[in-house]
C-alpha atoms as a PDB file:
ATOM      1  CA  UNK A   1       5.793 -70.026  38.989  1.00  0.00           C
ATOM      2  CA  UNK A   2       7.634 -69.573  35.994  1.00  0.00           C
ATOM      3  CA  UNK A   3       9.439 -73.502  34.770  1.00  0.00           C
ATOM      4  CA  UNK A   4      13.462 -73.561  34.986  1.00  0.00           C
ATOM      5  CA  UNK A   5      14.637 -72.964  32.028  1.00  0.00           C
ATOM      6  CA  UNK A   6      11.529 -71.598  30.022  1.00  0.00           C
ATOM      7  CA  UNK A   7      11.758 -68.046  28.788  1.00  0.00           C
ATOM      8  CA  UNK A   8      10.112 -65.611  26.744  1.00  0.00           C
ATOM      9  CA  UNK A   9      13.406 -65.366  24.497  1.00  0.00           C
ATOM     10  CA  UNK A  10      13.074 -69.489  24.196  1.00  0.00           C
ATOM     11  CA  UNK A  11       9.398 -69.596  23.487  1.00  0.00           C
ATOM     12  CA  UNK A  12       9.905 -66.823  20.893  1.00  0.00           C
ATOM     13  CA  UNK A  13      13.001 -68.471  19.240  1.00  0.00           C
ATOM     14  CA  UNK A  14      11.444 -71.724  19.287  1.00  0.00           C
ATOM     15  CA  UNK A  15       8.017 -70.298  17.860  1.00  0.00           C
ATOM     16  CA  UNK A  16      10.272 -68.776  14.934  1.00  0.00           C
ATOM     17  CA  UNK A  17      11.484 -72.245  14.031  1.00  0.00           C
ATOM     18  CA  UNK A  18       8.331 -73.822  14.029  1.00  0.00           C
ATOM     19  CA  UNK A  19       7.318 -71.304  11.963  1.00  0.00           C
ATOM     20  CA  UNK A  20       9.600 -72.201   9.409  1.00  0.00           C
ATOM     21  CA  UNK A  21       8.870 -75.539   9.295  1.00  0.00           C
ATOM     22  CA  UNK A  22       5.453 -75.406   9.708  1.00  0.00           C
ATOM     23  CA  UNK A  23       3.888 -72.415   8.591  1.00  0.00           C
ATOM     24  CA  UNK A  24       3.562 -69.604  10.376  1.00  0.00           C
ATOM     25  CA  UNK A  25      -0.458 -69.967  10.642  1.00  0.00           C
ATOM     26  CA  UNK A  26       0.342 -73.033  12.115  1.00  0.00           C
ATOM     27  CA  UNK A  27       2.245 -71.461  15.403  1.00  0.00           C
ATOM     28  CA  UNK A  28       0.061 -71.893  18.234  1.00  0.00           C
ATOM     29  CA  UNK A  29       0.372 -71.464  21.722  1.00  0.00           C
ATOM     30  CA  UNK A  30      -0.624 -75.577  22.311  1.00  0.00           C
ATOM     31  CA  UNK A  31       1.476 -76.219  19.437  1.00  0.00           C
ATOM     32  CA  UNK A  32       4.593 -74.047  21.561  1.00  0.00           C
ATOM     33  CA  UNK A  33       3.543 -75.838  24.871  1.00  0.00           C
ATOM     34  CA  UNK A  34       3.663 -79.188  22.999  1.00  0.00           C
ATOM     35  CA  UNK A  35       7.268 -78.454  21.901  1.00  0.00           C
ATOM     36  CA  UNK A  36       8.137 -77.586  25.222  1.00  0.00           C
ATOM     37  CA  UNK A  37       6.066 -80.594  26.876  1.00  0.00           C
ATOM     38  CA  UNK A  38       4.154 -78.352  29.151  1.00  0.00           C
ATOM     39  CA  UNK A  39       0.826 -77.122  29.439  1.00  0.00           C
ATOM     40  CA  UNK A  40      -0.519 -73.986  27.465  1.00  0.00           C
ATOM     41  CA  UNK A  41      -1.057 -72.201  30.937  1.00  0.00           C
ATOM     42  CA  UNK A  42       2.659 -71.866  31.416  1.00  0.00           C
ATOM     43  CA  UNK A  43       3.199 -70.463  28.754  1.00  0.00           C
ATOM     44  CA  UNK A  44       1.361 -67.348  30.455  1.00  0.00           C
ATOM     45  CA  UNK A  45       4.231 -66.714  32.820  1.00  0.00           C
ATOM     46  CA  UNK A  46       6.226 -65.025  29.565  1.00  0.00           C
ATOM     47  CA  UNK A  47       4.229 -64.250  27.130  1.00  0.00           C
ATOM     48  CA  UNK A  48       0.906 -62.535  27.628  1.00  0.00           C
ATOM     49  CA  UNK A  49      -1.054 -64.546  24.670  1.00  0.00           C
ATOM     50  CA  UNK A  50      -0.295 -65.065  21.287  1.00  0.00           C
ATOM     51  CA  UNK A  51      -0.808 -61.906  20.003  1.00  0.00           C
ATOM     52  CA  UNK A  52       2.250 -60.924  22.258  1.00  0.00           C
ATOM     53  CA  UNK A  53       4.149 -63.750  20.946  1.00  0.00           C
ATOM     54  CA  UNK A  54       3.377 -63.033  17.230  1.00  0.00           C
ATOM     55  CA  UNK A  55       4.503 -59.398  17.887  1.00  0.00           C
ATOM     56  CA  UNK A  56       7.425 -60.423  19.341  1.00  0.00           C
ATOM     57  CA  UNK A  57       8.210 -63.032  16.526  1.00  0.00           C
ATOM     58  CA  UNK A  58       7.746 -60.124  14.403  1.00  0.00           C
ATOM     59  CA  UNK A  59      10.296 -57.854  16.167  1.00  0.00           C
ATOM     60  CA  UNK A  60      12.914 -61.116  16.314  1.00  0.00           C
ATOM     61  CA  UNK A  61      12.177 -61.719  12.305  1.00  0.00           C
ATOM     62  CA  UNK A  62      12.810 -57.775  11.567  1.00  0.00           C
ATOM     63  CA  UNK A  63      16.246 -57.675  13.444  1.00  0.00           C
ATOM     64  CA  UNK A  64      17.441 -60.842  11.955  1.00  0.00           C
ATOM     65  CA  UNK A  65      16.575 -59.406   8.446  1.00  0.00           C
ATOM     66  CA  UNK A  66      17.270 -55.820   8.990  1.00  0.00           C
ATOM     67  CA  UNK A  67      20.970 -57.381  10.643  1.00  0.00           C
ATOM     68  CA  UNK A  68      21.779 -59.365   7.320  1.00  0.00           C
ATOM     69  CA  UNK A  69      20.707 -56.332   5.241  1.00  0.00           C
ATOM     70  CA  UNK A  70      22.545 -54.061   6.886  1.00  0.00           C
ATOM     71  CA  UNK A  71      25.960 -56.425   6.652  1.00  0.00           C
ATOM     72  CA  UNK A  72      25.089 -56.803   3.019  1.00  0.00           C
ATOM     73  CA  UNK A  73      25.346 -53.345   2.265  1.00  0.00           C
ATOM     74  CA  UNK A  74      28.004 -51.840   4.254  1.00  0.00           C
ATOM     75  CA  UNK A  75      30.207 -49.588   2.289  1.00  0.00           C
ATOM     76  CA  UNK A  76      28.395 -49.533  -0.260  1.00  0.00           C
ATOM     77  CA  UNK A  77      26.506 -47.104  -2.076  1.00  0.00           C
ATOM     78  CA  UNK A  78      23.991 -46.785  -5.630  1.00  0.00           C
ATOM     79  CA  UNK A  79      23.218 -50.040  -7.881  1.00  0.00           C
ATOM     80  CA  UNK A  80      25.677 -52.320  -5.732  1.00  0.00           C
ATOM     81  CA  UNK A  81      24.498 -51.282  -2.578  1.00  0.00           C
ATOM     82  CA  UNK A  82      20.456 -51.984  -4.155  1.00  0.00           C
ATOM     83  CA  UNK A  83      21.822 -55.268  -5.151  1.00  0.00           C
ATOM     84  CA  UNK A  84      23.039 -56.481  -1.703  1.00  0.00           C
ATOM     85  CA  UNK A  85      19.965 -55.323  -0.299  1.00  0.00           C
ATOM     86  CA  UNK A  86      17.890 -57.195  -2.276  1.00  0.00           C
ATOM     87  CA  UNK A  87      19.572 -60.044  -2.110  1.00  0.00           C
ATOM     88  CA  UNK A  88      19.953 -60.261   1.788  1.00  0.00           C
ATOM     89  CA  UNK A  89      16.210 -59.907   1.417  1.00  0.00           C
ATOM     90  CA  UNK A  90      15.322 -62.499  -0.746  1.00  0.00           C
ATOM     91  CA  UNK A  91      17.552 -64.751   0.618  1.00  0.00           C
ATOM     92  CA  UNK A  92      16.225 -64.340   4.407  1.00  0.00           C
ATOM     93  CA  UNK A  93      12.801 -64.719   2.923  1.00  0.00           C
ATOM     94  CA  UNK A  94      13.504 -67.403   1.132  1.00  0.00           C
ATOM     95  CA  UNK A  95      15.342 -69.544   3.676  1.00  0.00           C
ATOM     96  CA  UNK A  96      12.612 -68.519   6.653  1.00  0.00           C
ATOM     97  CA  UNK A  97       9.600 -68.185   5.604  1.00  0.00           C
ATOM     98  CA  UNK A  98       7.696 -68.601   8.916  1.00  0.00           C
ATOM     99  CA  UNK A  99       9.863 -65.904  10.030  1.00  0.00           C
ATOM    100  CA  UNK A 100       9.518 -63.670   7.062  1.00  0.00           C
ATOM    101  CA  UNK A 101       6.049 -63.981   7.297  1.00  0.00           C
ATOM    102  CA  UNK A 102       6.007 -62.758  10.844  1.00  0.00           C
ATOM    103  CA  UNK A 103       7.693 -59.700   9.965  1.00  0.00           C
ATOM    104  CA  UNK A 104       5.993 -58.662   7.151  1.00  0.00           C
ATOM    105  CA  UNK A 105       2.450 -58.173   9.650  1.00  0.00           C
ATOM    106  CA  UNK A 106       1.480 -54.343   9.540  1.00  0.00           C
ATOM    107  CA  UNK A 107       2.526 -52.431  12.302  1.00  0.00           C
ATOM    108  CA  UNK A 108      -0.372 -50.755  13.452  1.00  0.00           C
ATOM    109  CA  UNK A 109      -1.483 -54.043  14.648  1.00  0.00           C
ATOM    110  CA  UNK A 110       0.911 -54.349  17.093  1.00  0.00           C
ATOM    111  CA  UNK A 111       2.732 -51.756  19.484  1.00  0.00           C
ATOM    112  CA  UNK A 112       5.825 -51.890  18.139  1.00  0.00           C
ATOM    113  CA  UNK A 113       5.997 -48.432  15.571  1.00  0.00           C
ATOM    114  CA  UNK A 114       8.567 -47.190  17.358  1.00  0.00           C
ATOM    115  CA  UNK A 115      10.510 -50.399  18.187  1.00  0.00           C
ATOM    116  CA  UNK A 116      14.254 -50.138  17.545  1.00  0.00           C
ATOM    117  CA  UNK A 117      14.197 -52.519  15.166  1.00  0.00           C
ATOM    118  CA  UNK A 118      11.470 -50.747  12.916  1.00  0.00           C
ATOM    119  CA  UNK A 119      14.005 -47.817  13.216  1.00  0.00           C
ATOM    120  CA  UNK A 120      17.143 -49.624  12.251  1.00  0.00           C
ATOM    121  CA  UNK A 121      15.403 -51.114   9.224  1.00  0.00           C
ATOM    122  CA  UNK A 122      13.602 -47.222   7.859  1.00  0.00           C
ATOM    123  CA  UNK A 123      16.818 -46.051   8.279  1.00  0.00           C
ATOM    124  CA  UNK A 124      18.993 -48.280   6.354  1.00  0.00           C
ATOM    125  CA  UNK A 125      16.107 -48.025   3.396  1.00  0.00           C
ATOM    126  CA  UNK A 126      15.697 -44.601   3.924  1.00  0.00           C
ATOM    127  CA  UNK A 127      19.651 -44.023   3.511  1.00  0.00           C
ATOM    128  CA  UNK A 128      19.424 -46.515   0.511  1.00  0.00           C
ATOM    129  CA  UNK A 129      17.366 -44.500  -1.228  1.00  0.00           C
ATOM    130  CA  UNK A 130      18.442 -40.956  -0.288  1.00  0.00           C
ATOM    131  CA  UNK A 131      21.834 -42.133  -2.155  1.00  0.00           C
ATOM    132  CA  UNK A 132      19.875 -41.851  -5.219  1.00  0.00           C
ATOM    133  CA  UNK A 133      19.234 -38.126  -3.941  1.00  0.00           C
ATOM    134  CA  UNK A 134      15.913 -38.766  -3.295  1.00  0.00           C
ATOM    135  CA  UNK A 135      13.647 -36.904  -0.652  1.00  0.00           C
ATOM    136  CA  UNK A 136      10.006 -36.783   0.518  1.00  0.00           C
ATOM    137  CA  UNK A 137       7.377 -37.633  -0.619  1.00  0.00           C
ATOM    138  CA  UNK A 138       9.322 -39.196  -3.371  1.00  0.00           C
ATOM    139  CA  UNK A 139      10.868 -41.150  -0.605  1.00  0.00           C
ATOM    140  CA  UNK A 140       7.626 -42.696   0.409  1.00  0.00           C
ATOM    141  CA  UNK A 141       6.878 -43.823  -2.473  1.00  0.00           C
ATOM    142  CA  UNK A 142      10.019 -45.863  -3.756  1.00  0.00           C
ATOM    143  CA  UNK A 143      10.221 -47.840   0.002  1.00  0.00           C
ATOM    144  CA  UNK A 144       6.578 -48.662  -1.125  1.00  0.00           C
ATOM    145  CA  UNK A 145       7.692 -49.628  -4.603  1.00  0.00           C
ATOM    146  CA  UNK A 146      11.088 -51.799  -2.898  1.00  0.00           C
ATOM    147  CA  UNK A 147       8.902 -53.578  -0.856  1.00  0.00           C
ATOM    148  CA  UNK A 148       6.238 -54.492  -2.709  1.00  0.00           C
ATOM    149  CA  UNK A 149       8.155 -55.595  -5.725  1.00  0.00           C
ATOM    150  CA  UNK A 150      10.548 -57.816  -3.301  1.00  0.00           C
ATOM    151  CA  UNK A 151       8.091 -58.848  -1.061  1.00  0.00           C
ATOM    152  CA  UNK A 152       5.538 -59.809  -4.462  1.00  0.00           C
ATOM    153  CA  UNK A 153       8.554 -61.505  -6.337  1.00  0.00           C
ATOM    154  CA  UNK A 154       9.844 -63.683  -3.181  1.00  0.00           C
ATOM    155  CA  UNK A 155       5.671 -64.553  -2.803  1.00  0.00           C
ATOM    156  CA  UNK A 156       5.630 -66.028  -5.669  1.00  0.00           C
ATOM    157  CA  UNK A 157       9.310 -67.546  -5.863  1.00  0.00           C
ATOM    158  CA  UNK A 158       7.931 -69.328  -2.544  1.00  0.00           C
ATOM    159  CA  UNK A 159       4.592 -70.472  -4.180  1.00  0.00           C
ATOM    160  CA  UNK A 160       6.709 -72.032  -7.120  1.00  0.00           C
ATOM    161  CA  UNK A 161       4.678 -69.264  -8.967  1.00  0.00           C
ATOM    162  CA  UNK A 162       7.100 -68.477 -11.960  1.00  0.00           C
ATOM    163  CA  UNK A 163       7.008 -71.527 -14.827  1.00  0.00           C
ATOM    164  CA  UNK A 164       8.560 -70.503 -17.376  1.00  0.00           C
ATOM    165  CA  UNK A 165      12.160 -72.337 -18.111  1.00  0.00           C
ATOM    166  CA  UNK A 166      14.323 -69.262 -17.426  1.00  0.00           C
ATOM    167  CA  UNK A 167      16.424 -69.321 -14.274  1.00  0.00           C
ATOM    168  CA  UNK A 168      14.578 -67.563 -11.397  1.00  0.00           C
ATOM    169  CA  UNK A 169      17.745 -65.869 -10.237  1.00  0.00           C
ATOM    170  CA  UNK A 170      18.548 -64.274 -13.660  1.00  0.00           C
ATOM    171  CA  UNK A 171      14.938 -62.717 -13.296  1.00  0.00           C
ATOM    172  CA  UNK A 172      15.579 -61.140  -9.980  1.00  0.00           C
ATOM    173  CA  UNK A 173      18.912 -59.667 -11.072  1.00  0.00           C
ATOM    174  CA  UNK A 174      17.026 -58.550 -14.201  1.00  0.00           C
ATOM    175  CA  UNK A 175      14.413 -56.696 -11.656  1.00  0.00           C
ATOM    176  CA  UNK A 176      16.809 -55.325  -9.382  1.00  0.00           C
ATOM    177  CA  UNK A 177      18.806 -53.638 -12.638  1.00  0.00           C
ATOM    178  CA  UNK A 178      15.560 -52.265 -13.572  1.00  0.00           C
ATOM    179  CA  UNK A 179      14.542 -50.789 -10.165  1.00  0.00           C
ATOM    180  CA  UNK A 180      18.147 -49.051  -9.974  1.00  0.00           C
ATOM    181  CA  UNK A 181      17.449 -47.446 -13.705  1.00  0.00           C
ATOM    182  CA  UNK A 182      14.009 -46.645 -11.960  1.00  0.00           C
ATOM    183  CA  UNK A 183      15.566 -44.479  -8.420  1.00  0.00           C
ATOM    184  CA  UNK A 184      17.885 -43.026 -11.160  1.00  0.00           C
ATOM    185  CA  UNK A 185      15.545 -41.782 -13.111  1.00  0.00           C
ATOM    186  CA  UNK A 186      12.737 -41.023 -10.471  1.00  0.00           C
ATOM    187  CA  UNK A 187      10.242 -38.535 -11.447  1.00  0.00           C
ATOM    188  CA  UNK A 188      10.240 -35.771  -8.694  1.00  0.00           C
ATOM    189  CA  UNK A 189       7.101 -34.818  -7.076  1.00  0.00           C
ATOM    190  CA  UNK A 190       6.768 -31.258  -7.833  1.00  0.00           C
ATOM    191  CA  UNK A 191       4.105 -30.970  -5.128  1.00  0.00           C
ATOM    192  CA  UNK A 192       7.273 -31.567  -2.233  1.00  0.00           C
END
């Protein structure tokens, strides 16, 4: 028998904040059941282990990102819609990392590739990017080159990573202006 007032929508949200204060490795489900003062076994009744609740942490983490993204760049287009992007990114990953970290698992380890959420967020990039009249494969390739440039800078920004004296933020503004020159002056795939 399920206990009052314990959900899977609880346990989820309350598996997110623990992840952001204590790492997301460190979300277990005896760590869950300890914040909820019940044993591990009923946790069972909504979740079906924690592979479930890591894909479901995932799919919370996404929306909330993909939601503050998507605000960010409403009506607008080119270098100040790239801008707001990557700063609604940085800043979610920055302020929750347990959460960012559950979203950025690979999605072929979980069934969730054709989640809502997973669509919202392909096609706010993908209309991002096809602003700068880009198409496929070429497509493709500059998500892969968004992501892996914010994901790699905020990485690092988390790990306290960057030494030098100059201001972090004046960095990121610096790599944003040079991934807009970069979609602007993508070389098309003459293969496509």
């Amino acid at each position: 028998m399920p206990r009052a007032g314990l959900t899977a929508d609880r346990l989820v949200a309350a598996a997110a904040d623990l992840a952001d204060e204590a790492g997301y490795e460190n979300v277990t489900l005896s760590a869950l059941a300890r914040r909820f003062g019940v044993k591990d076994a009923s946790l069972y009744a909504h979740v079906r282990g924690l592979r479930d609740l890591r894909t479901r942490m995932a799919l919370l983490a996404g929306g909330e990102m993909t939601d503050r993204i998507a605000a960010a760049v409403a009506g607008r287009t080119g270098k100040e819609a790239l801008a707001a992007f990557a700063n609604a990114y940085r800043e979610y990953a920055l302020a929750h990392p347990g959460r960012y970290a559950a979203a950025q698992l690979p999605p072929h380890r979980f069934p969730v590739t054709d989640s809502p959420v997973l669509r919202r967020t392909a096609e706010i990039t993908y209309g991002l990017l096809r602003a700068y009249g880009l198409r496929e494969p070429d497509l493709t390739d500059a998500v892969r080159l968004l992501r892996s440039t914010f994901h790699g800078y905020c990485a690092l920004e988390s790990a306290g990573a960057f030494g030098d004296p100059r201001d972090v933020r004046a960095s990121w503004d610096r790599v944003v202006d040079a991934l807009h020159i970069a979609l602007v002056n993508w070389p098309r795939d003459a293969t496509g």
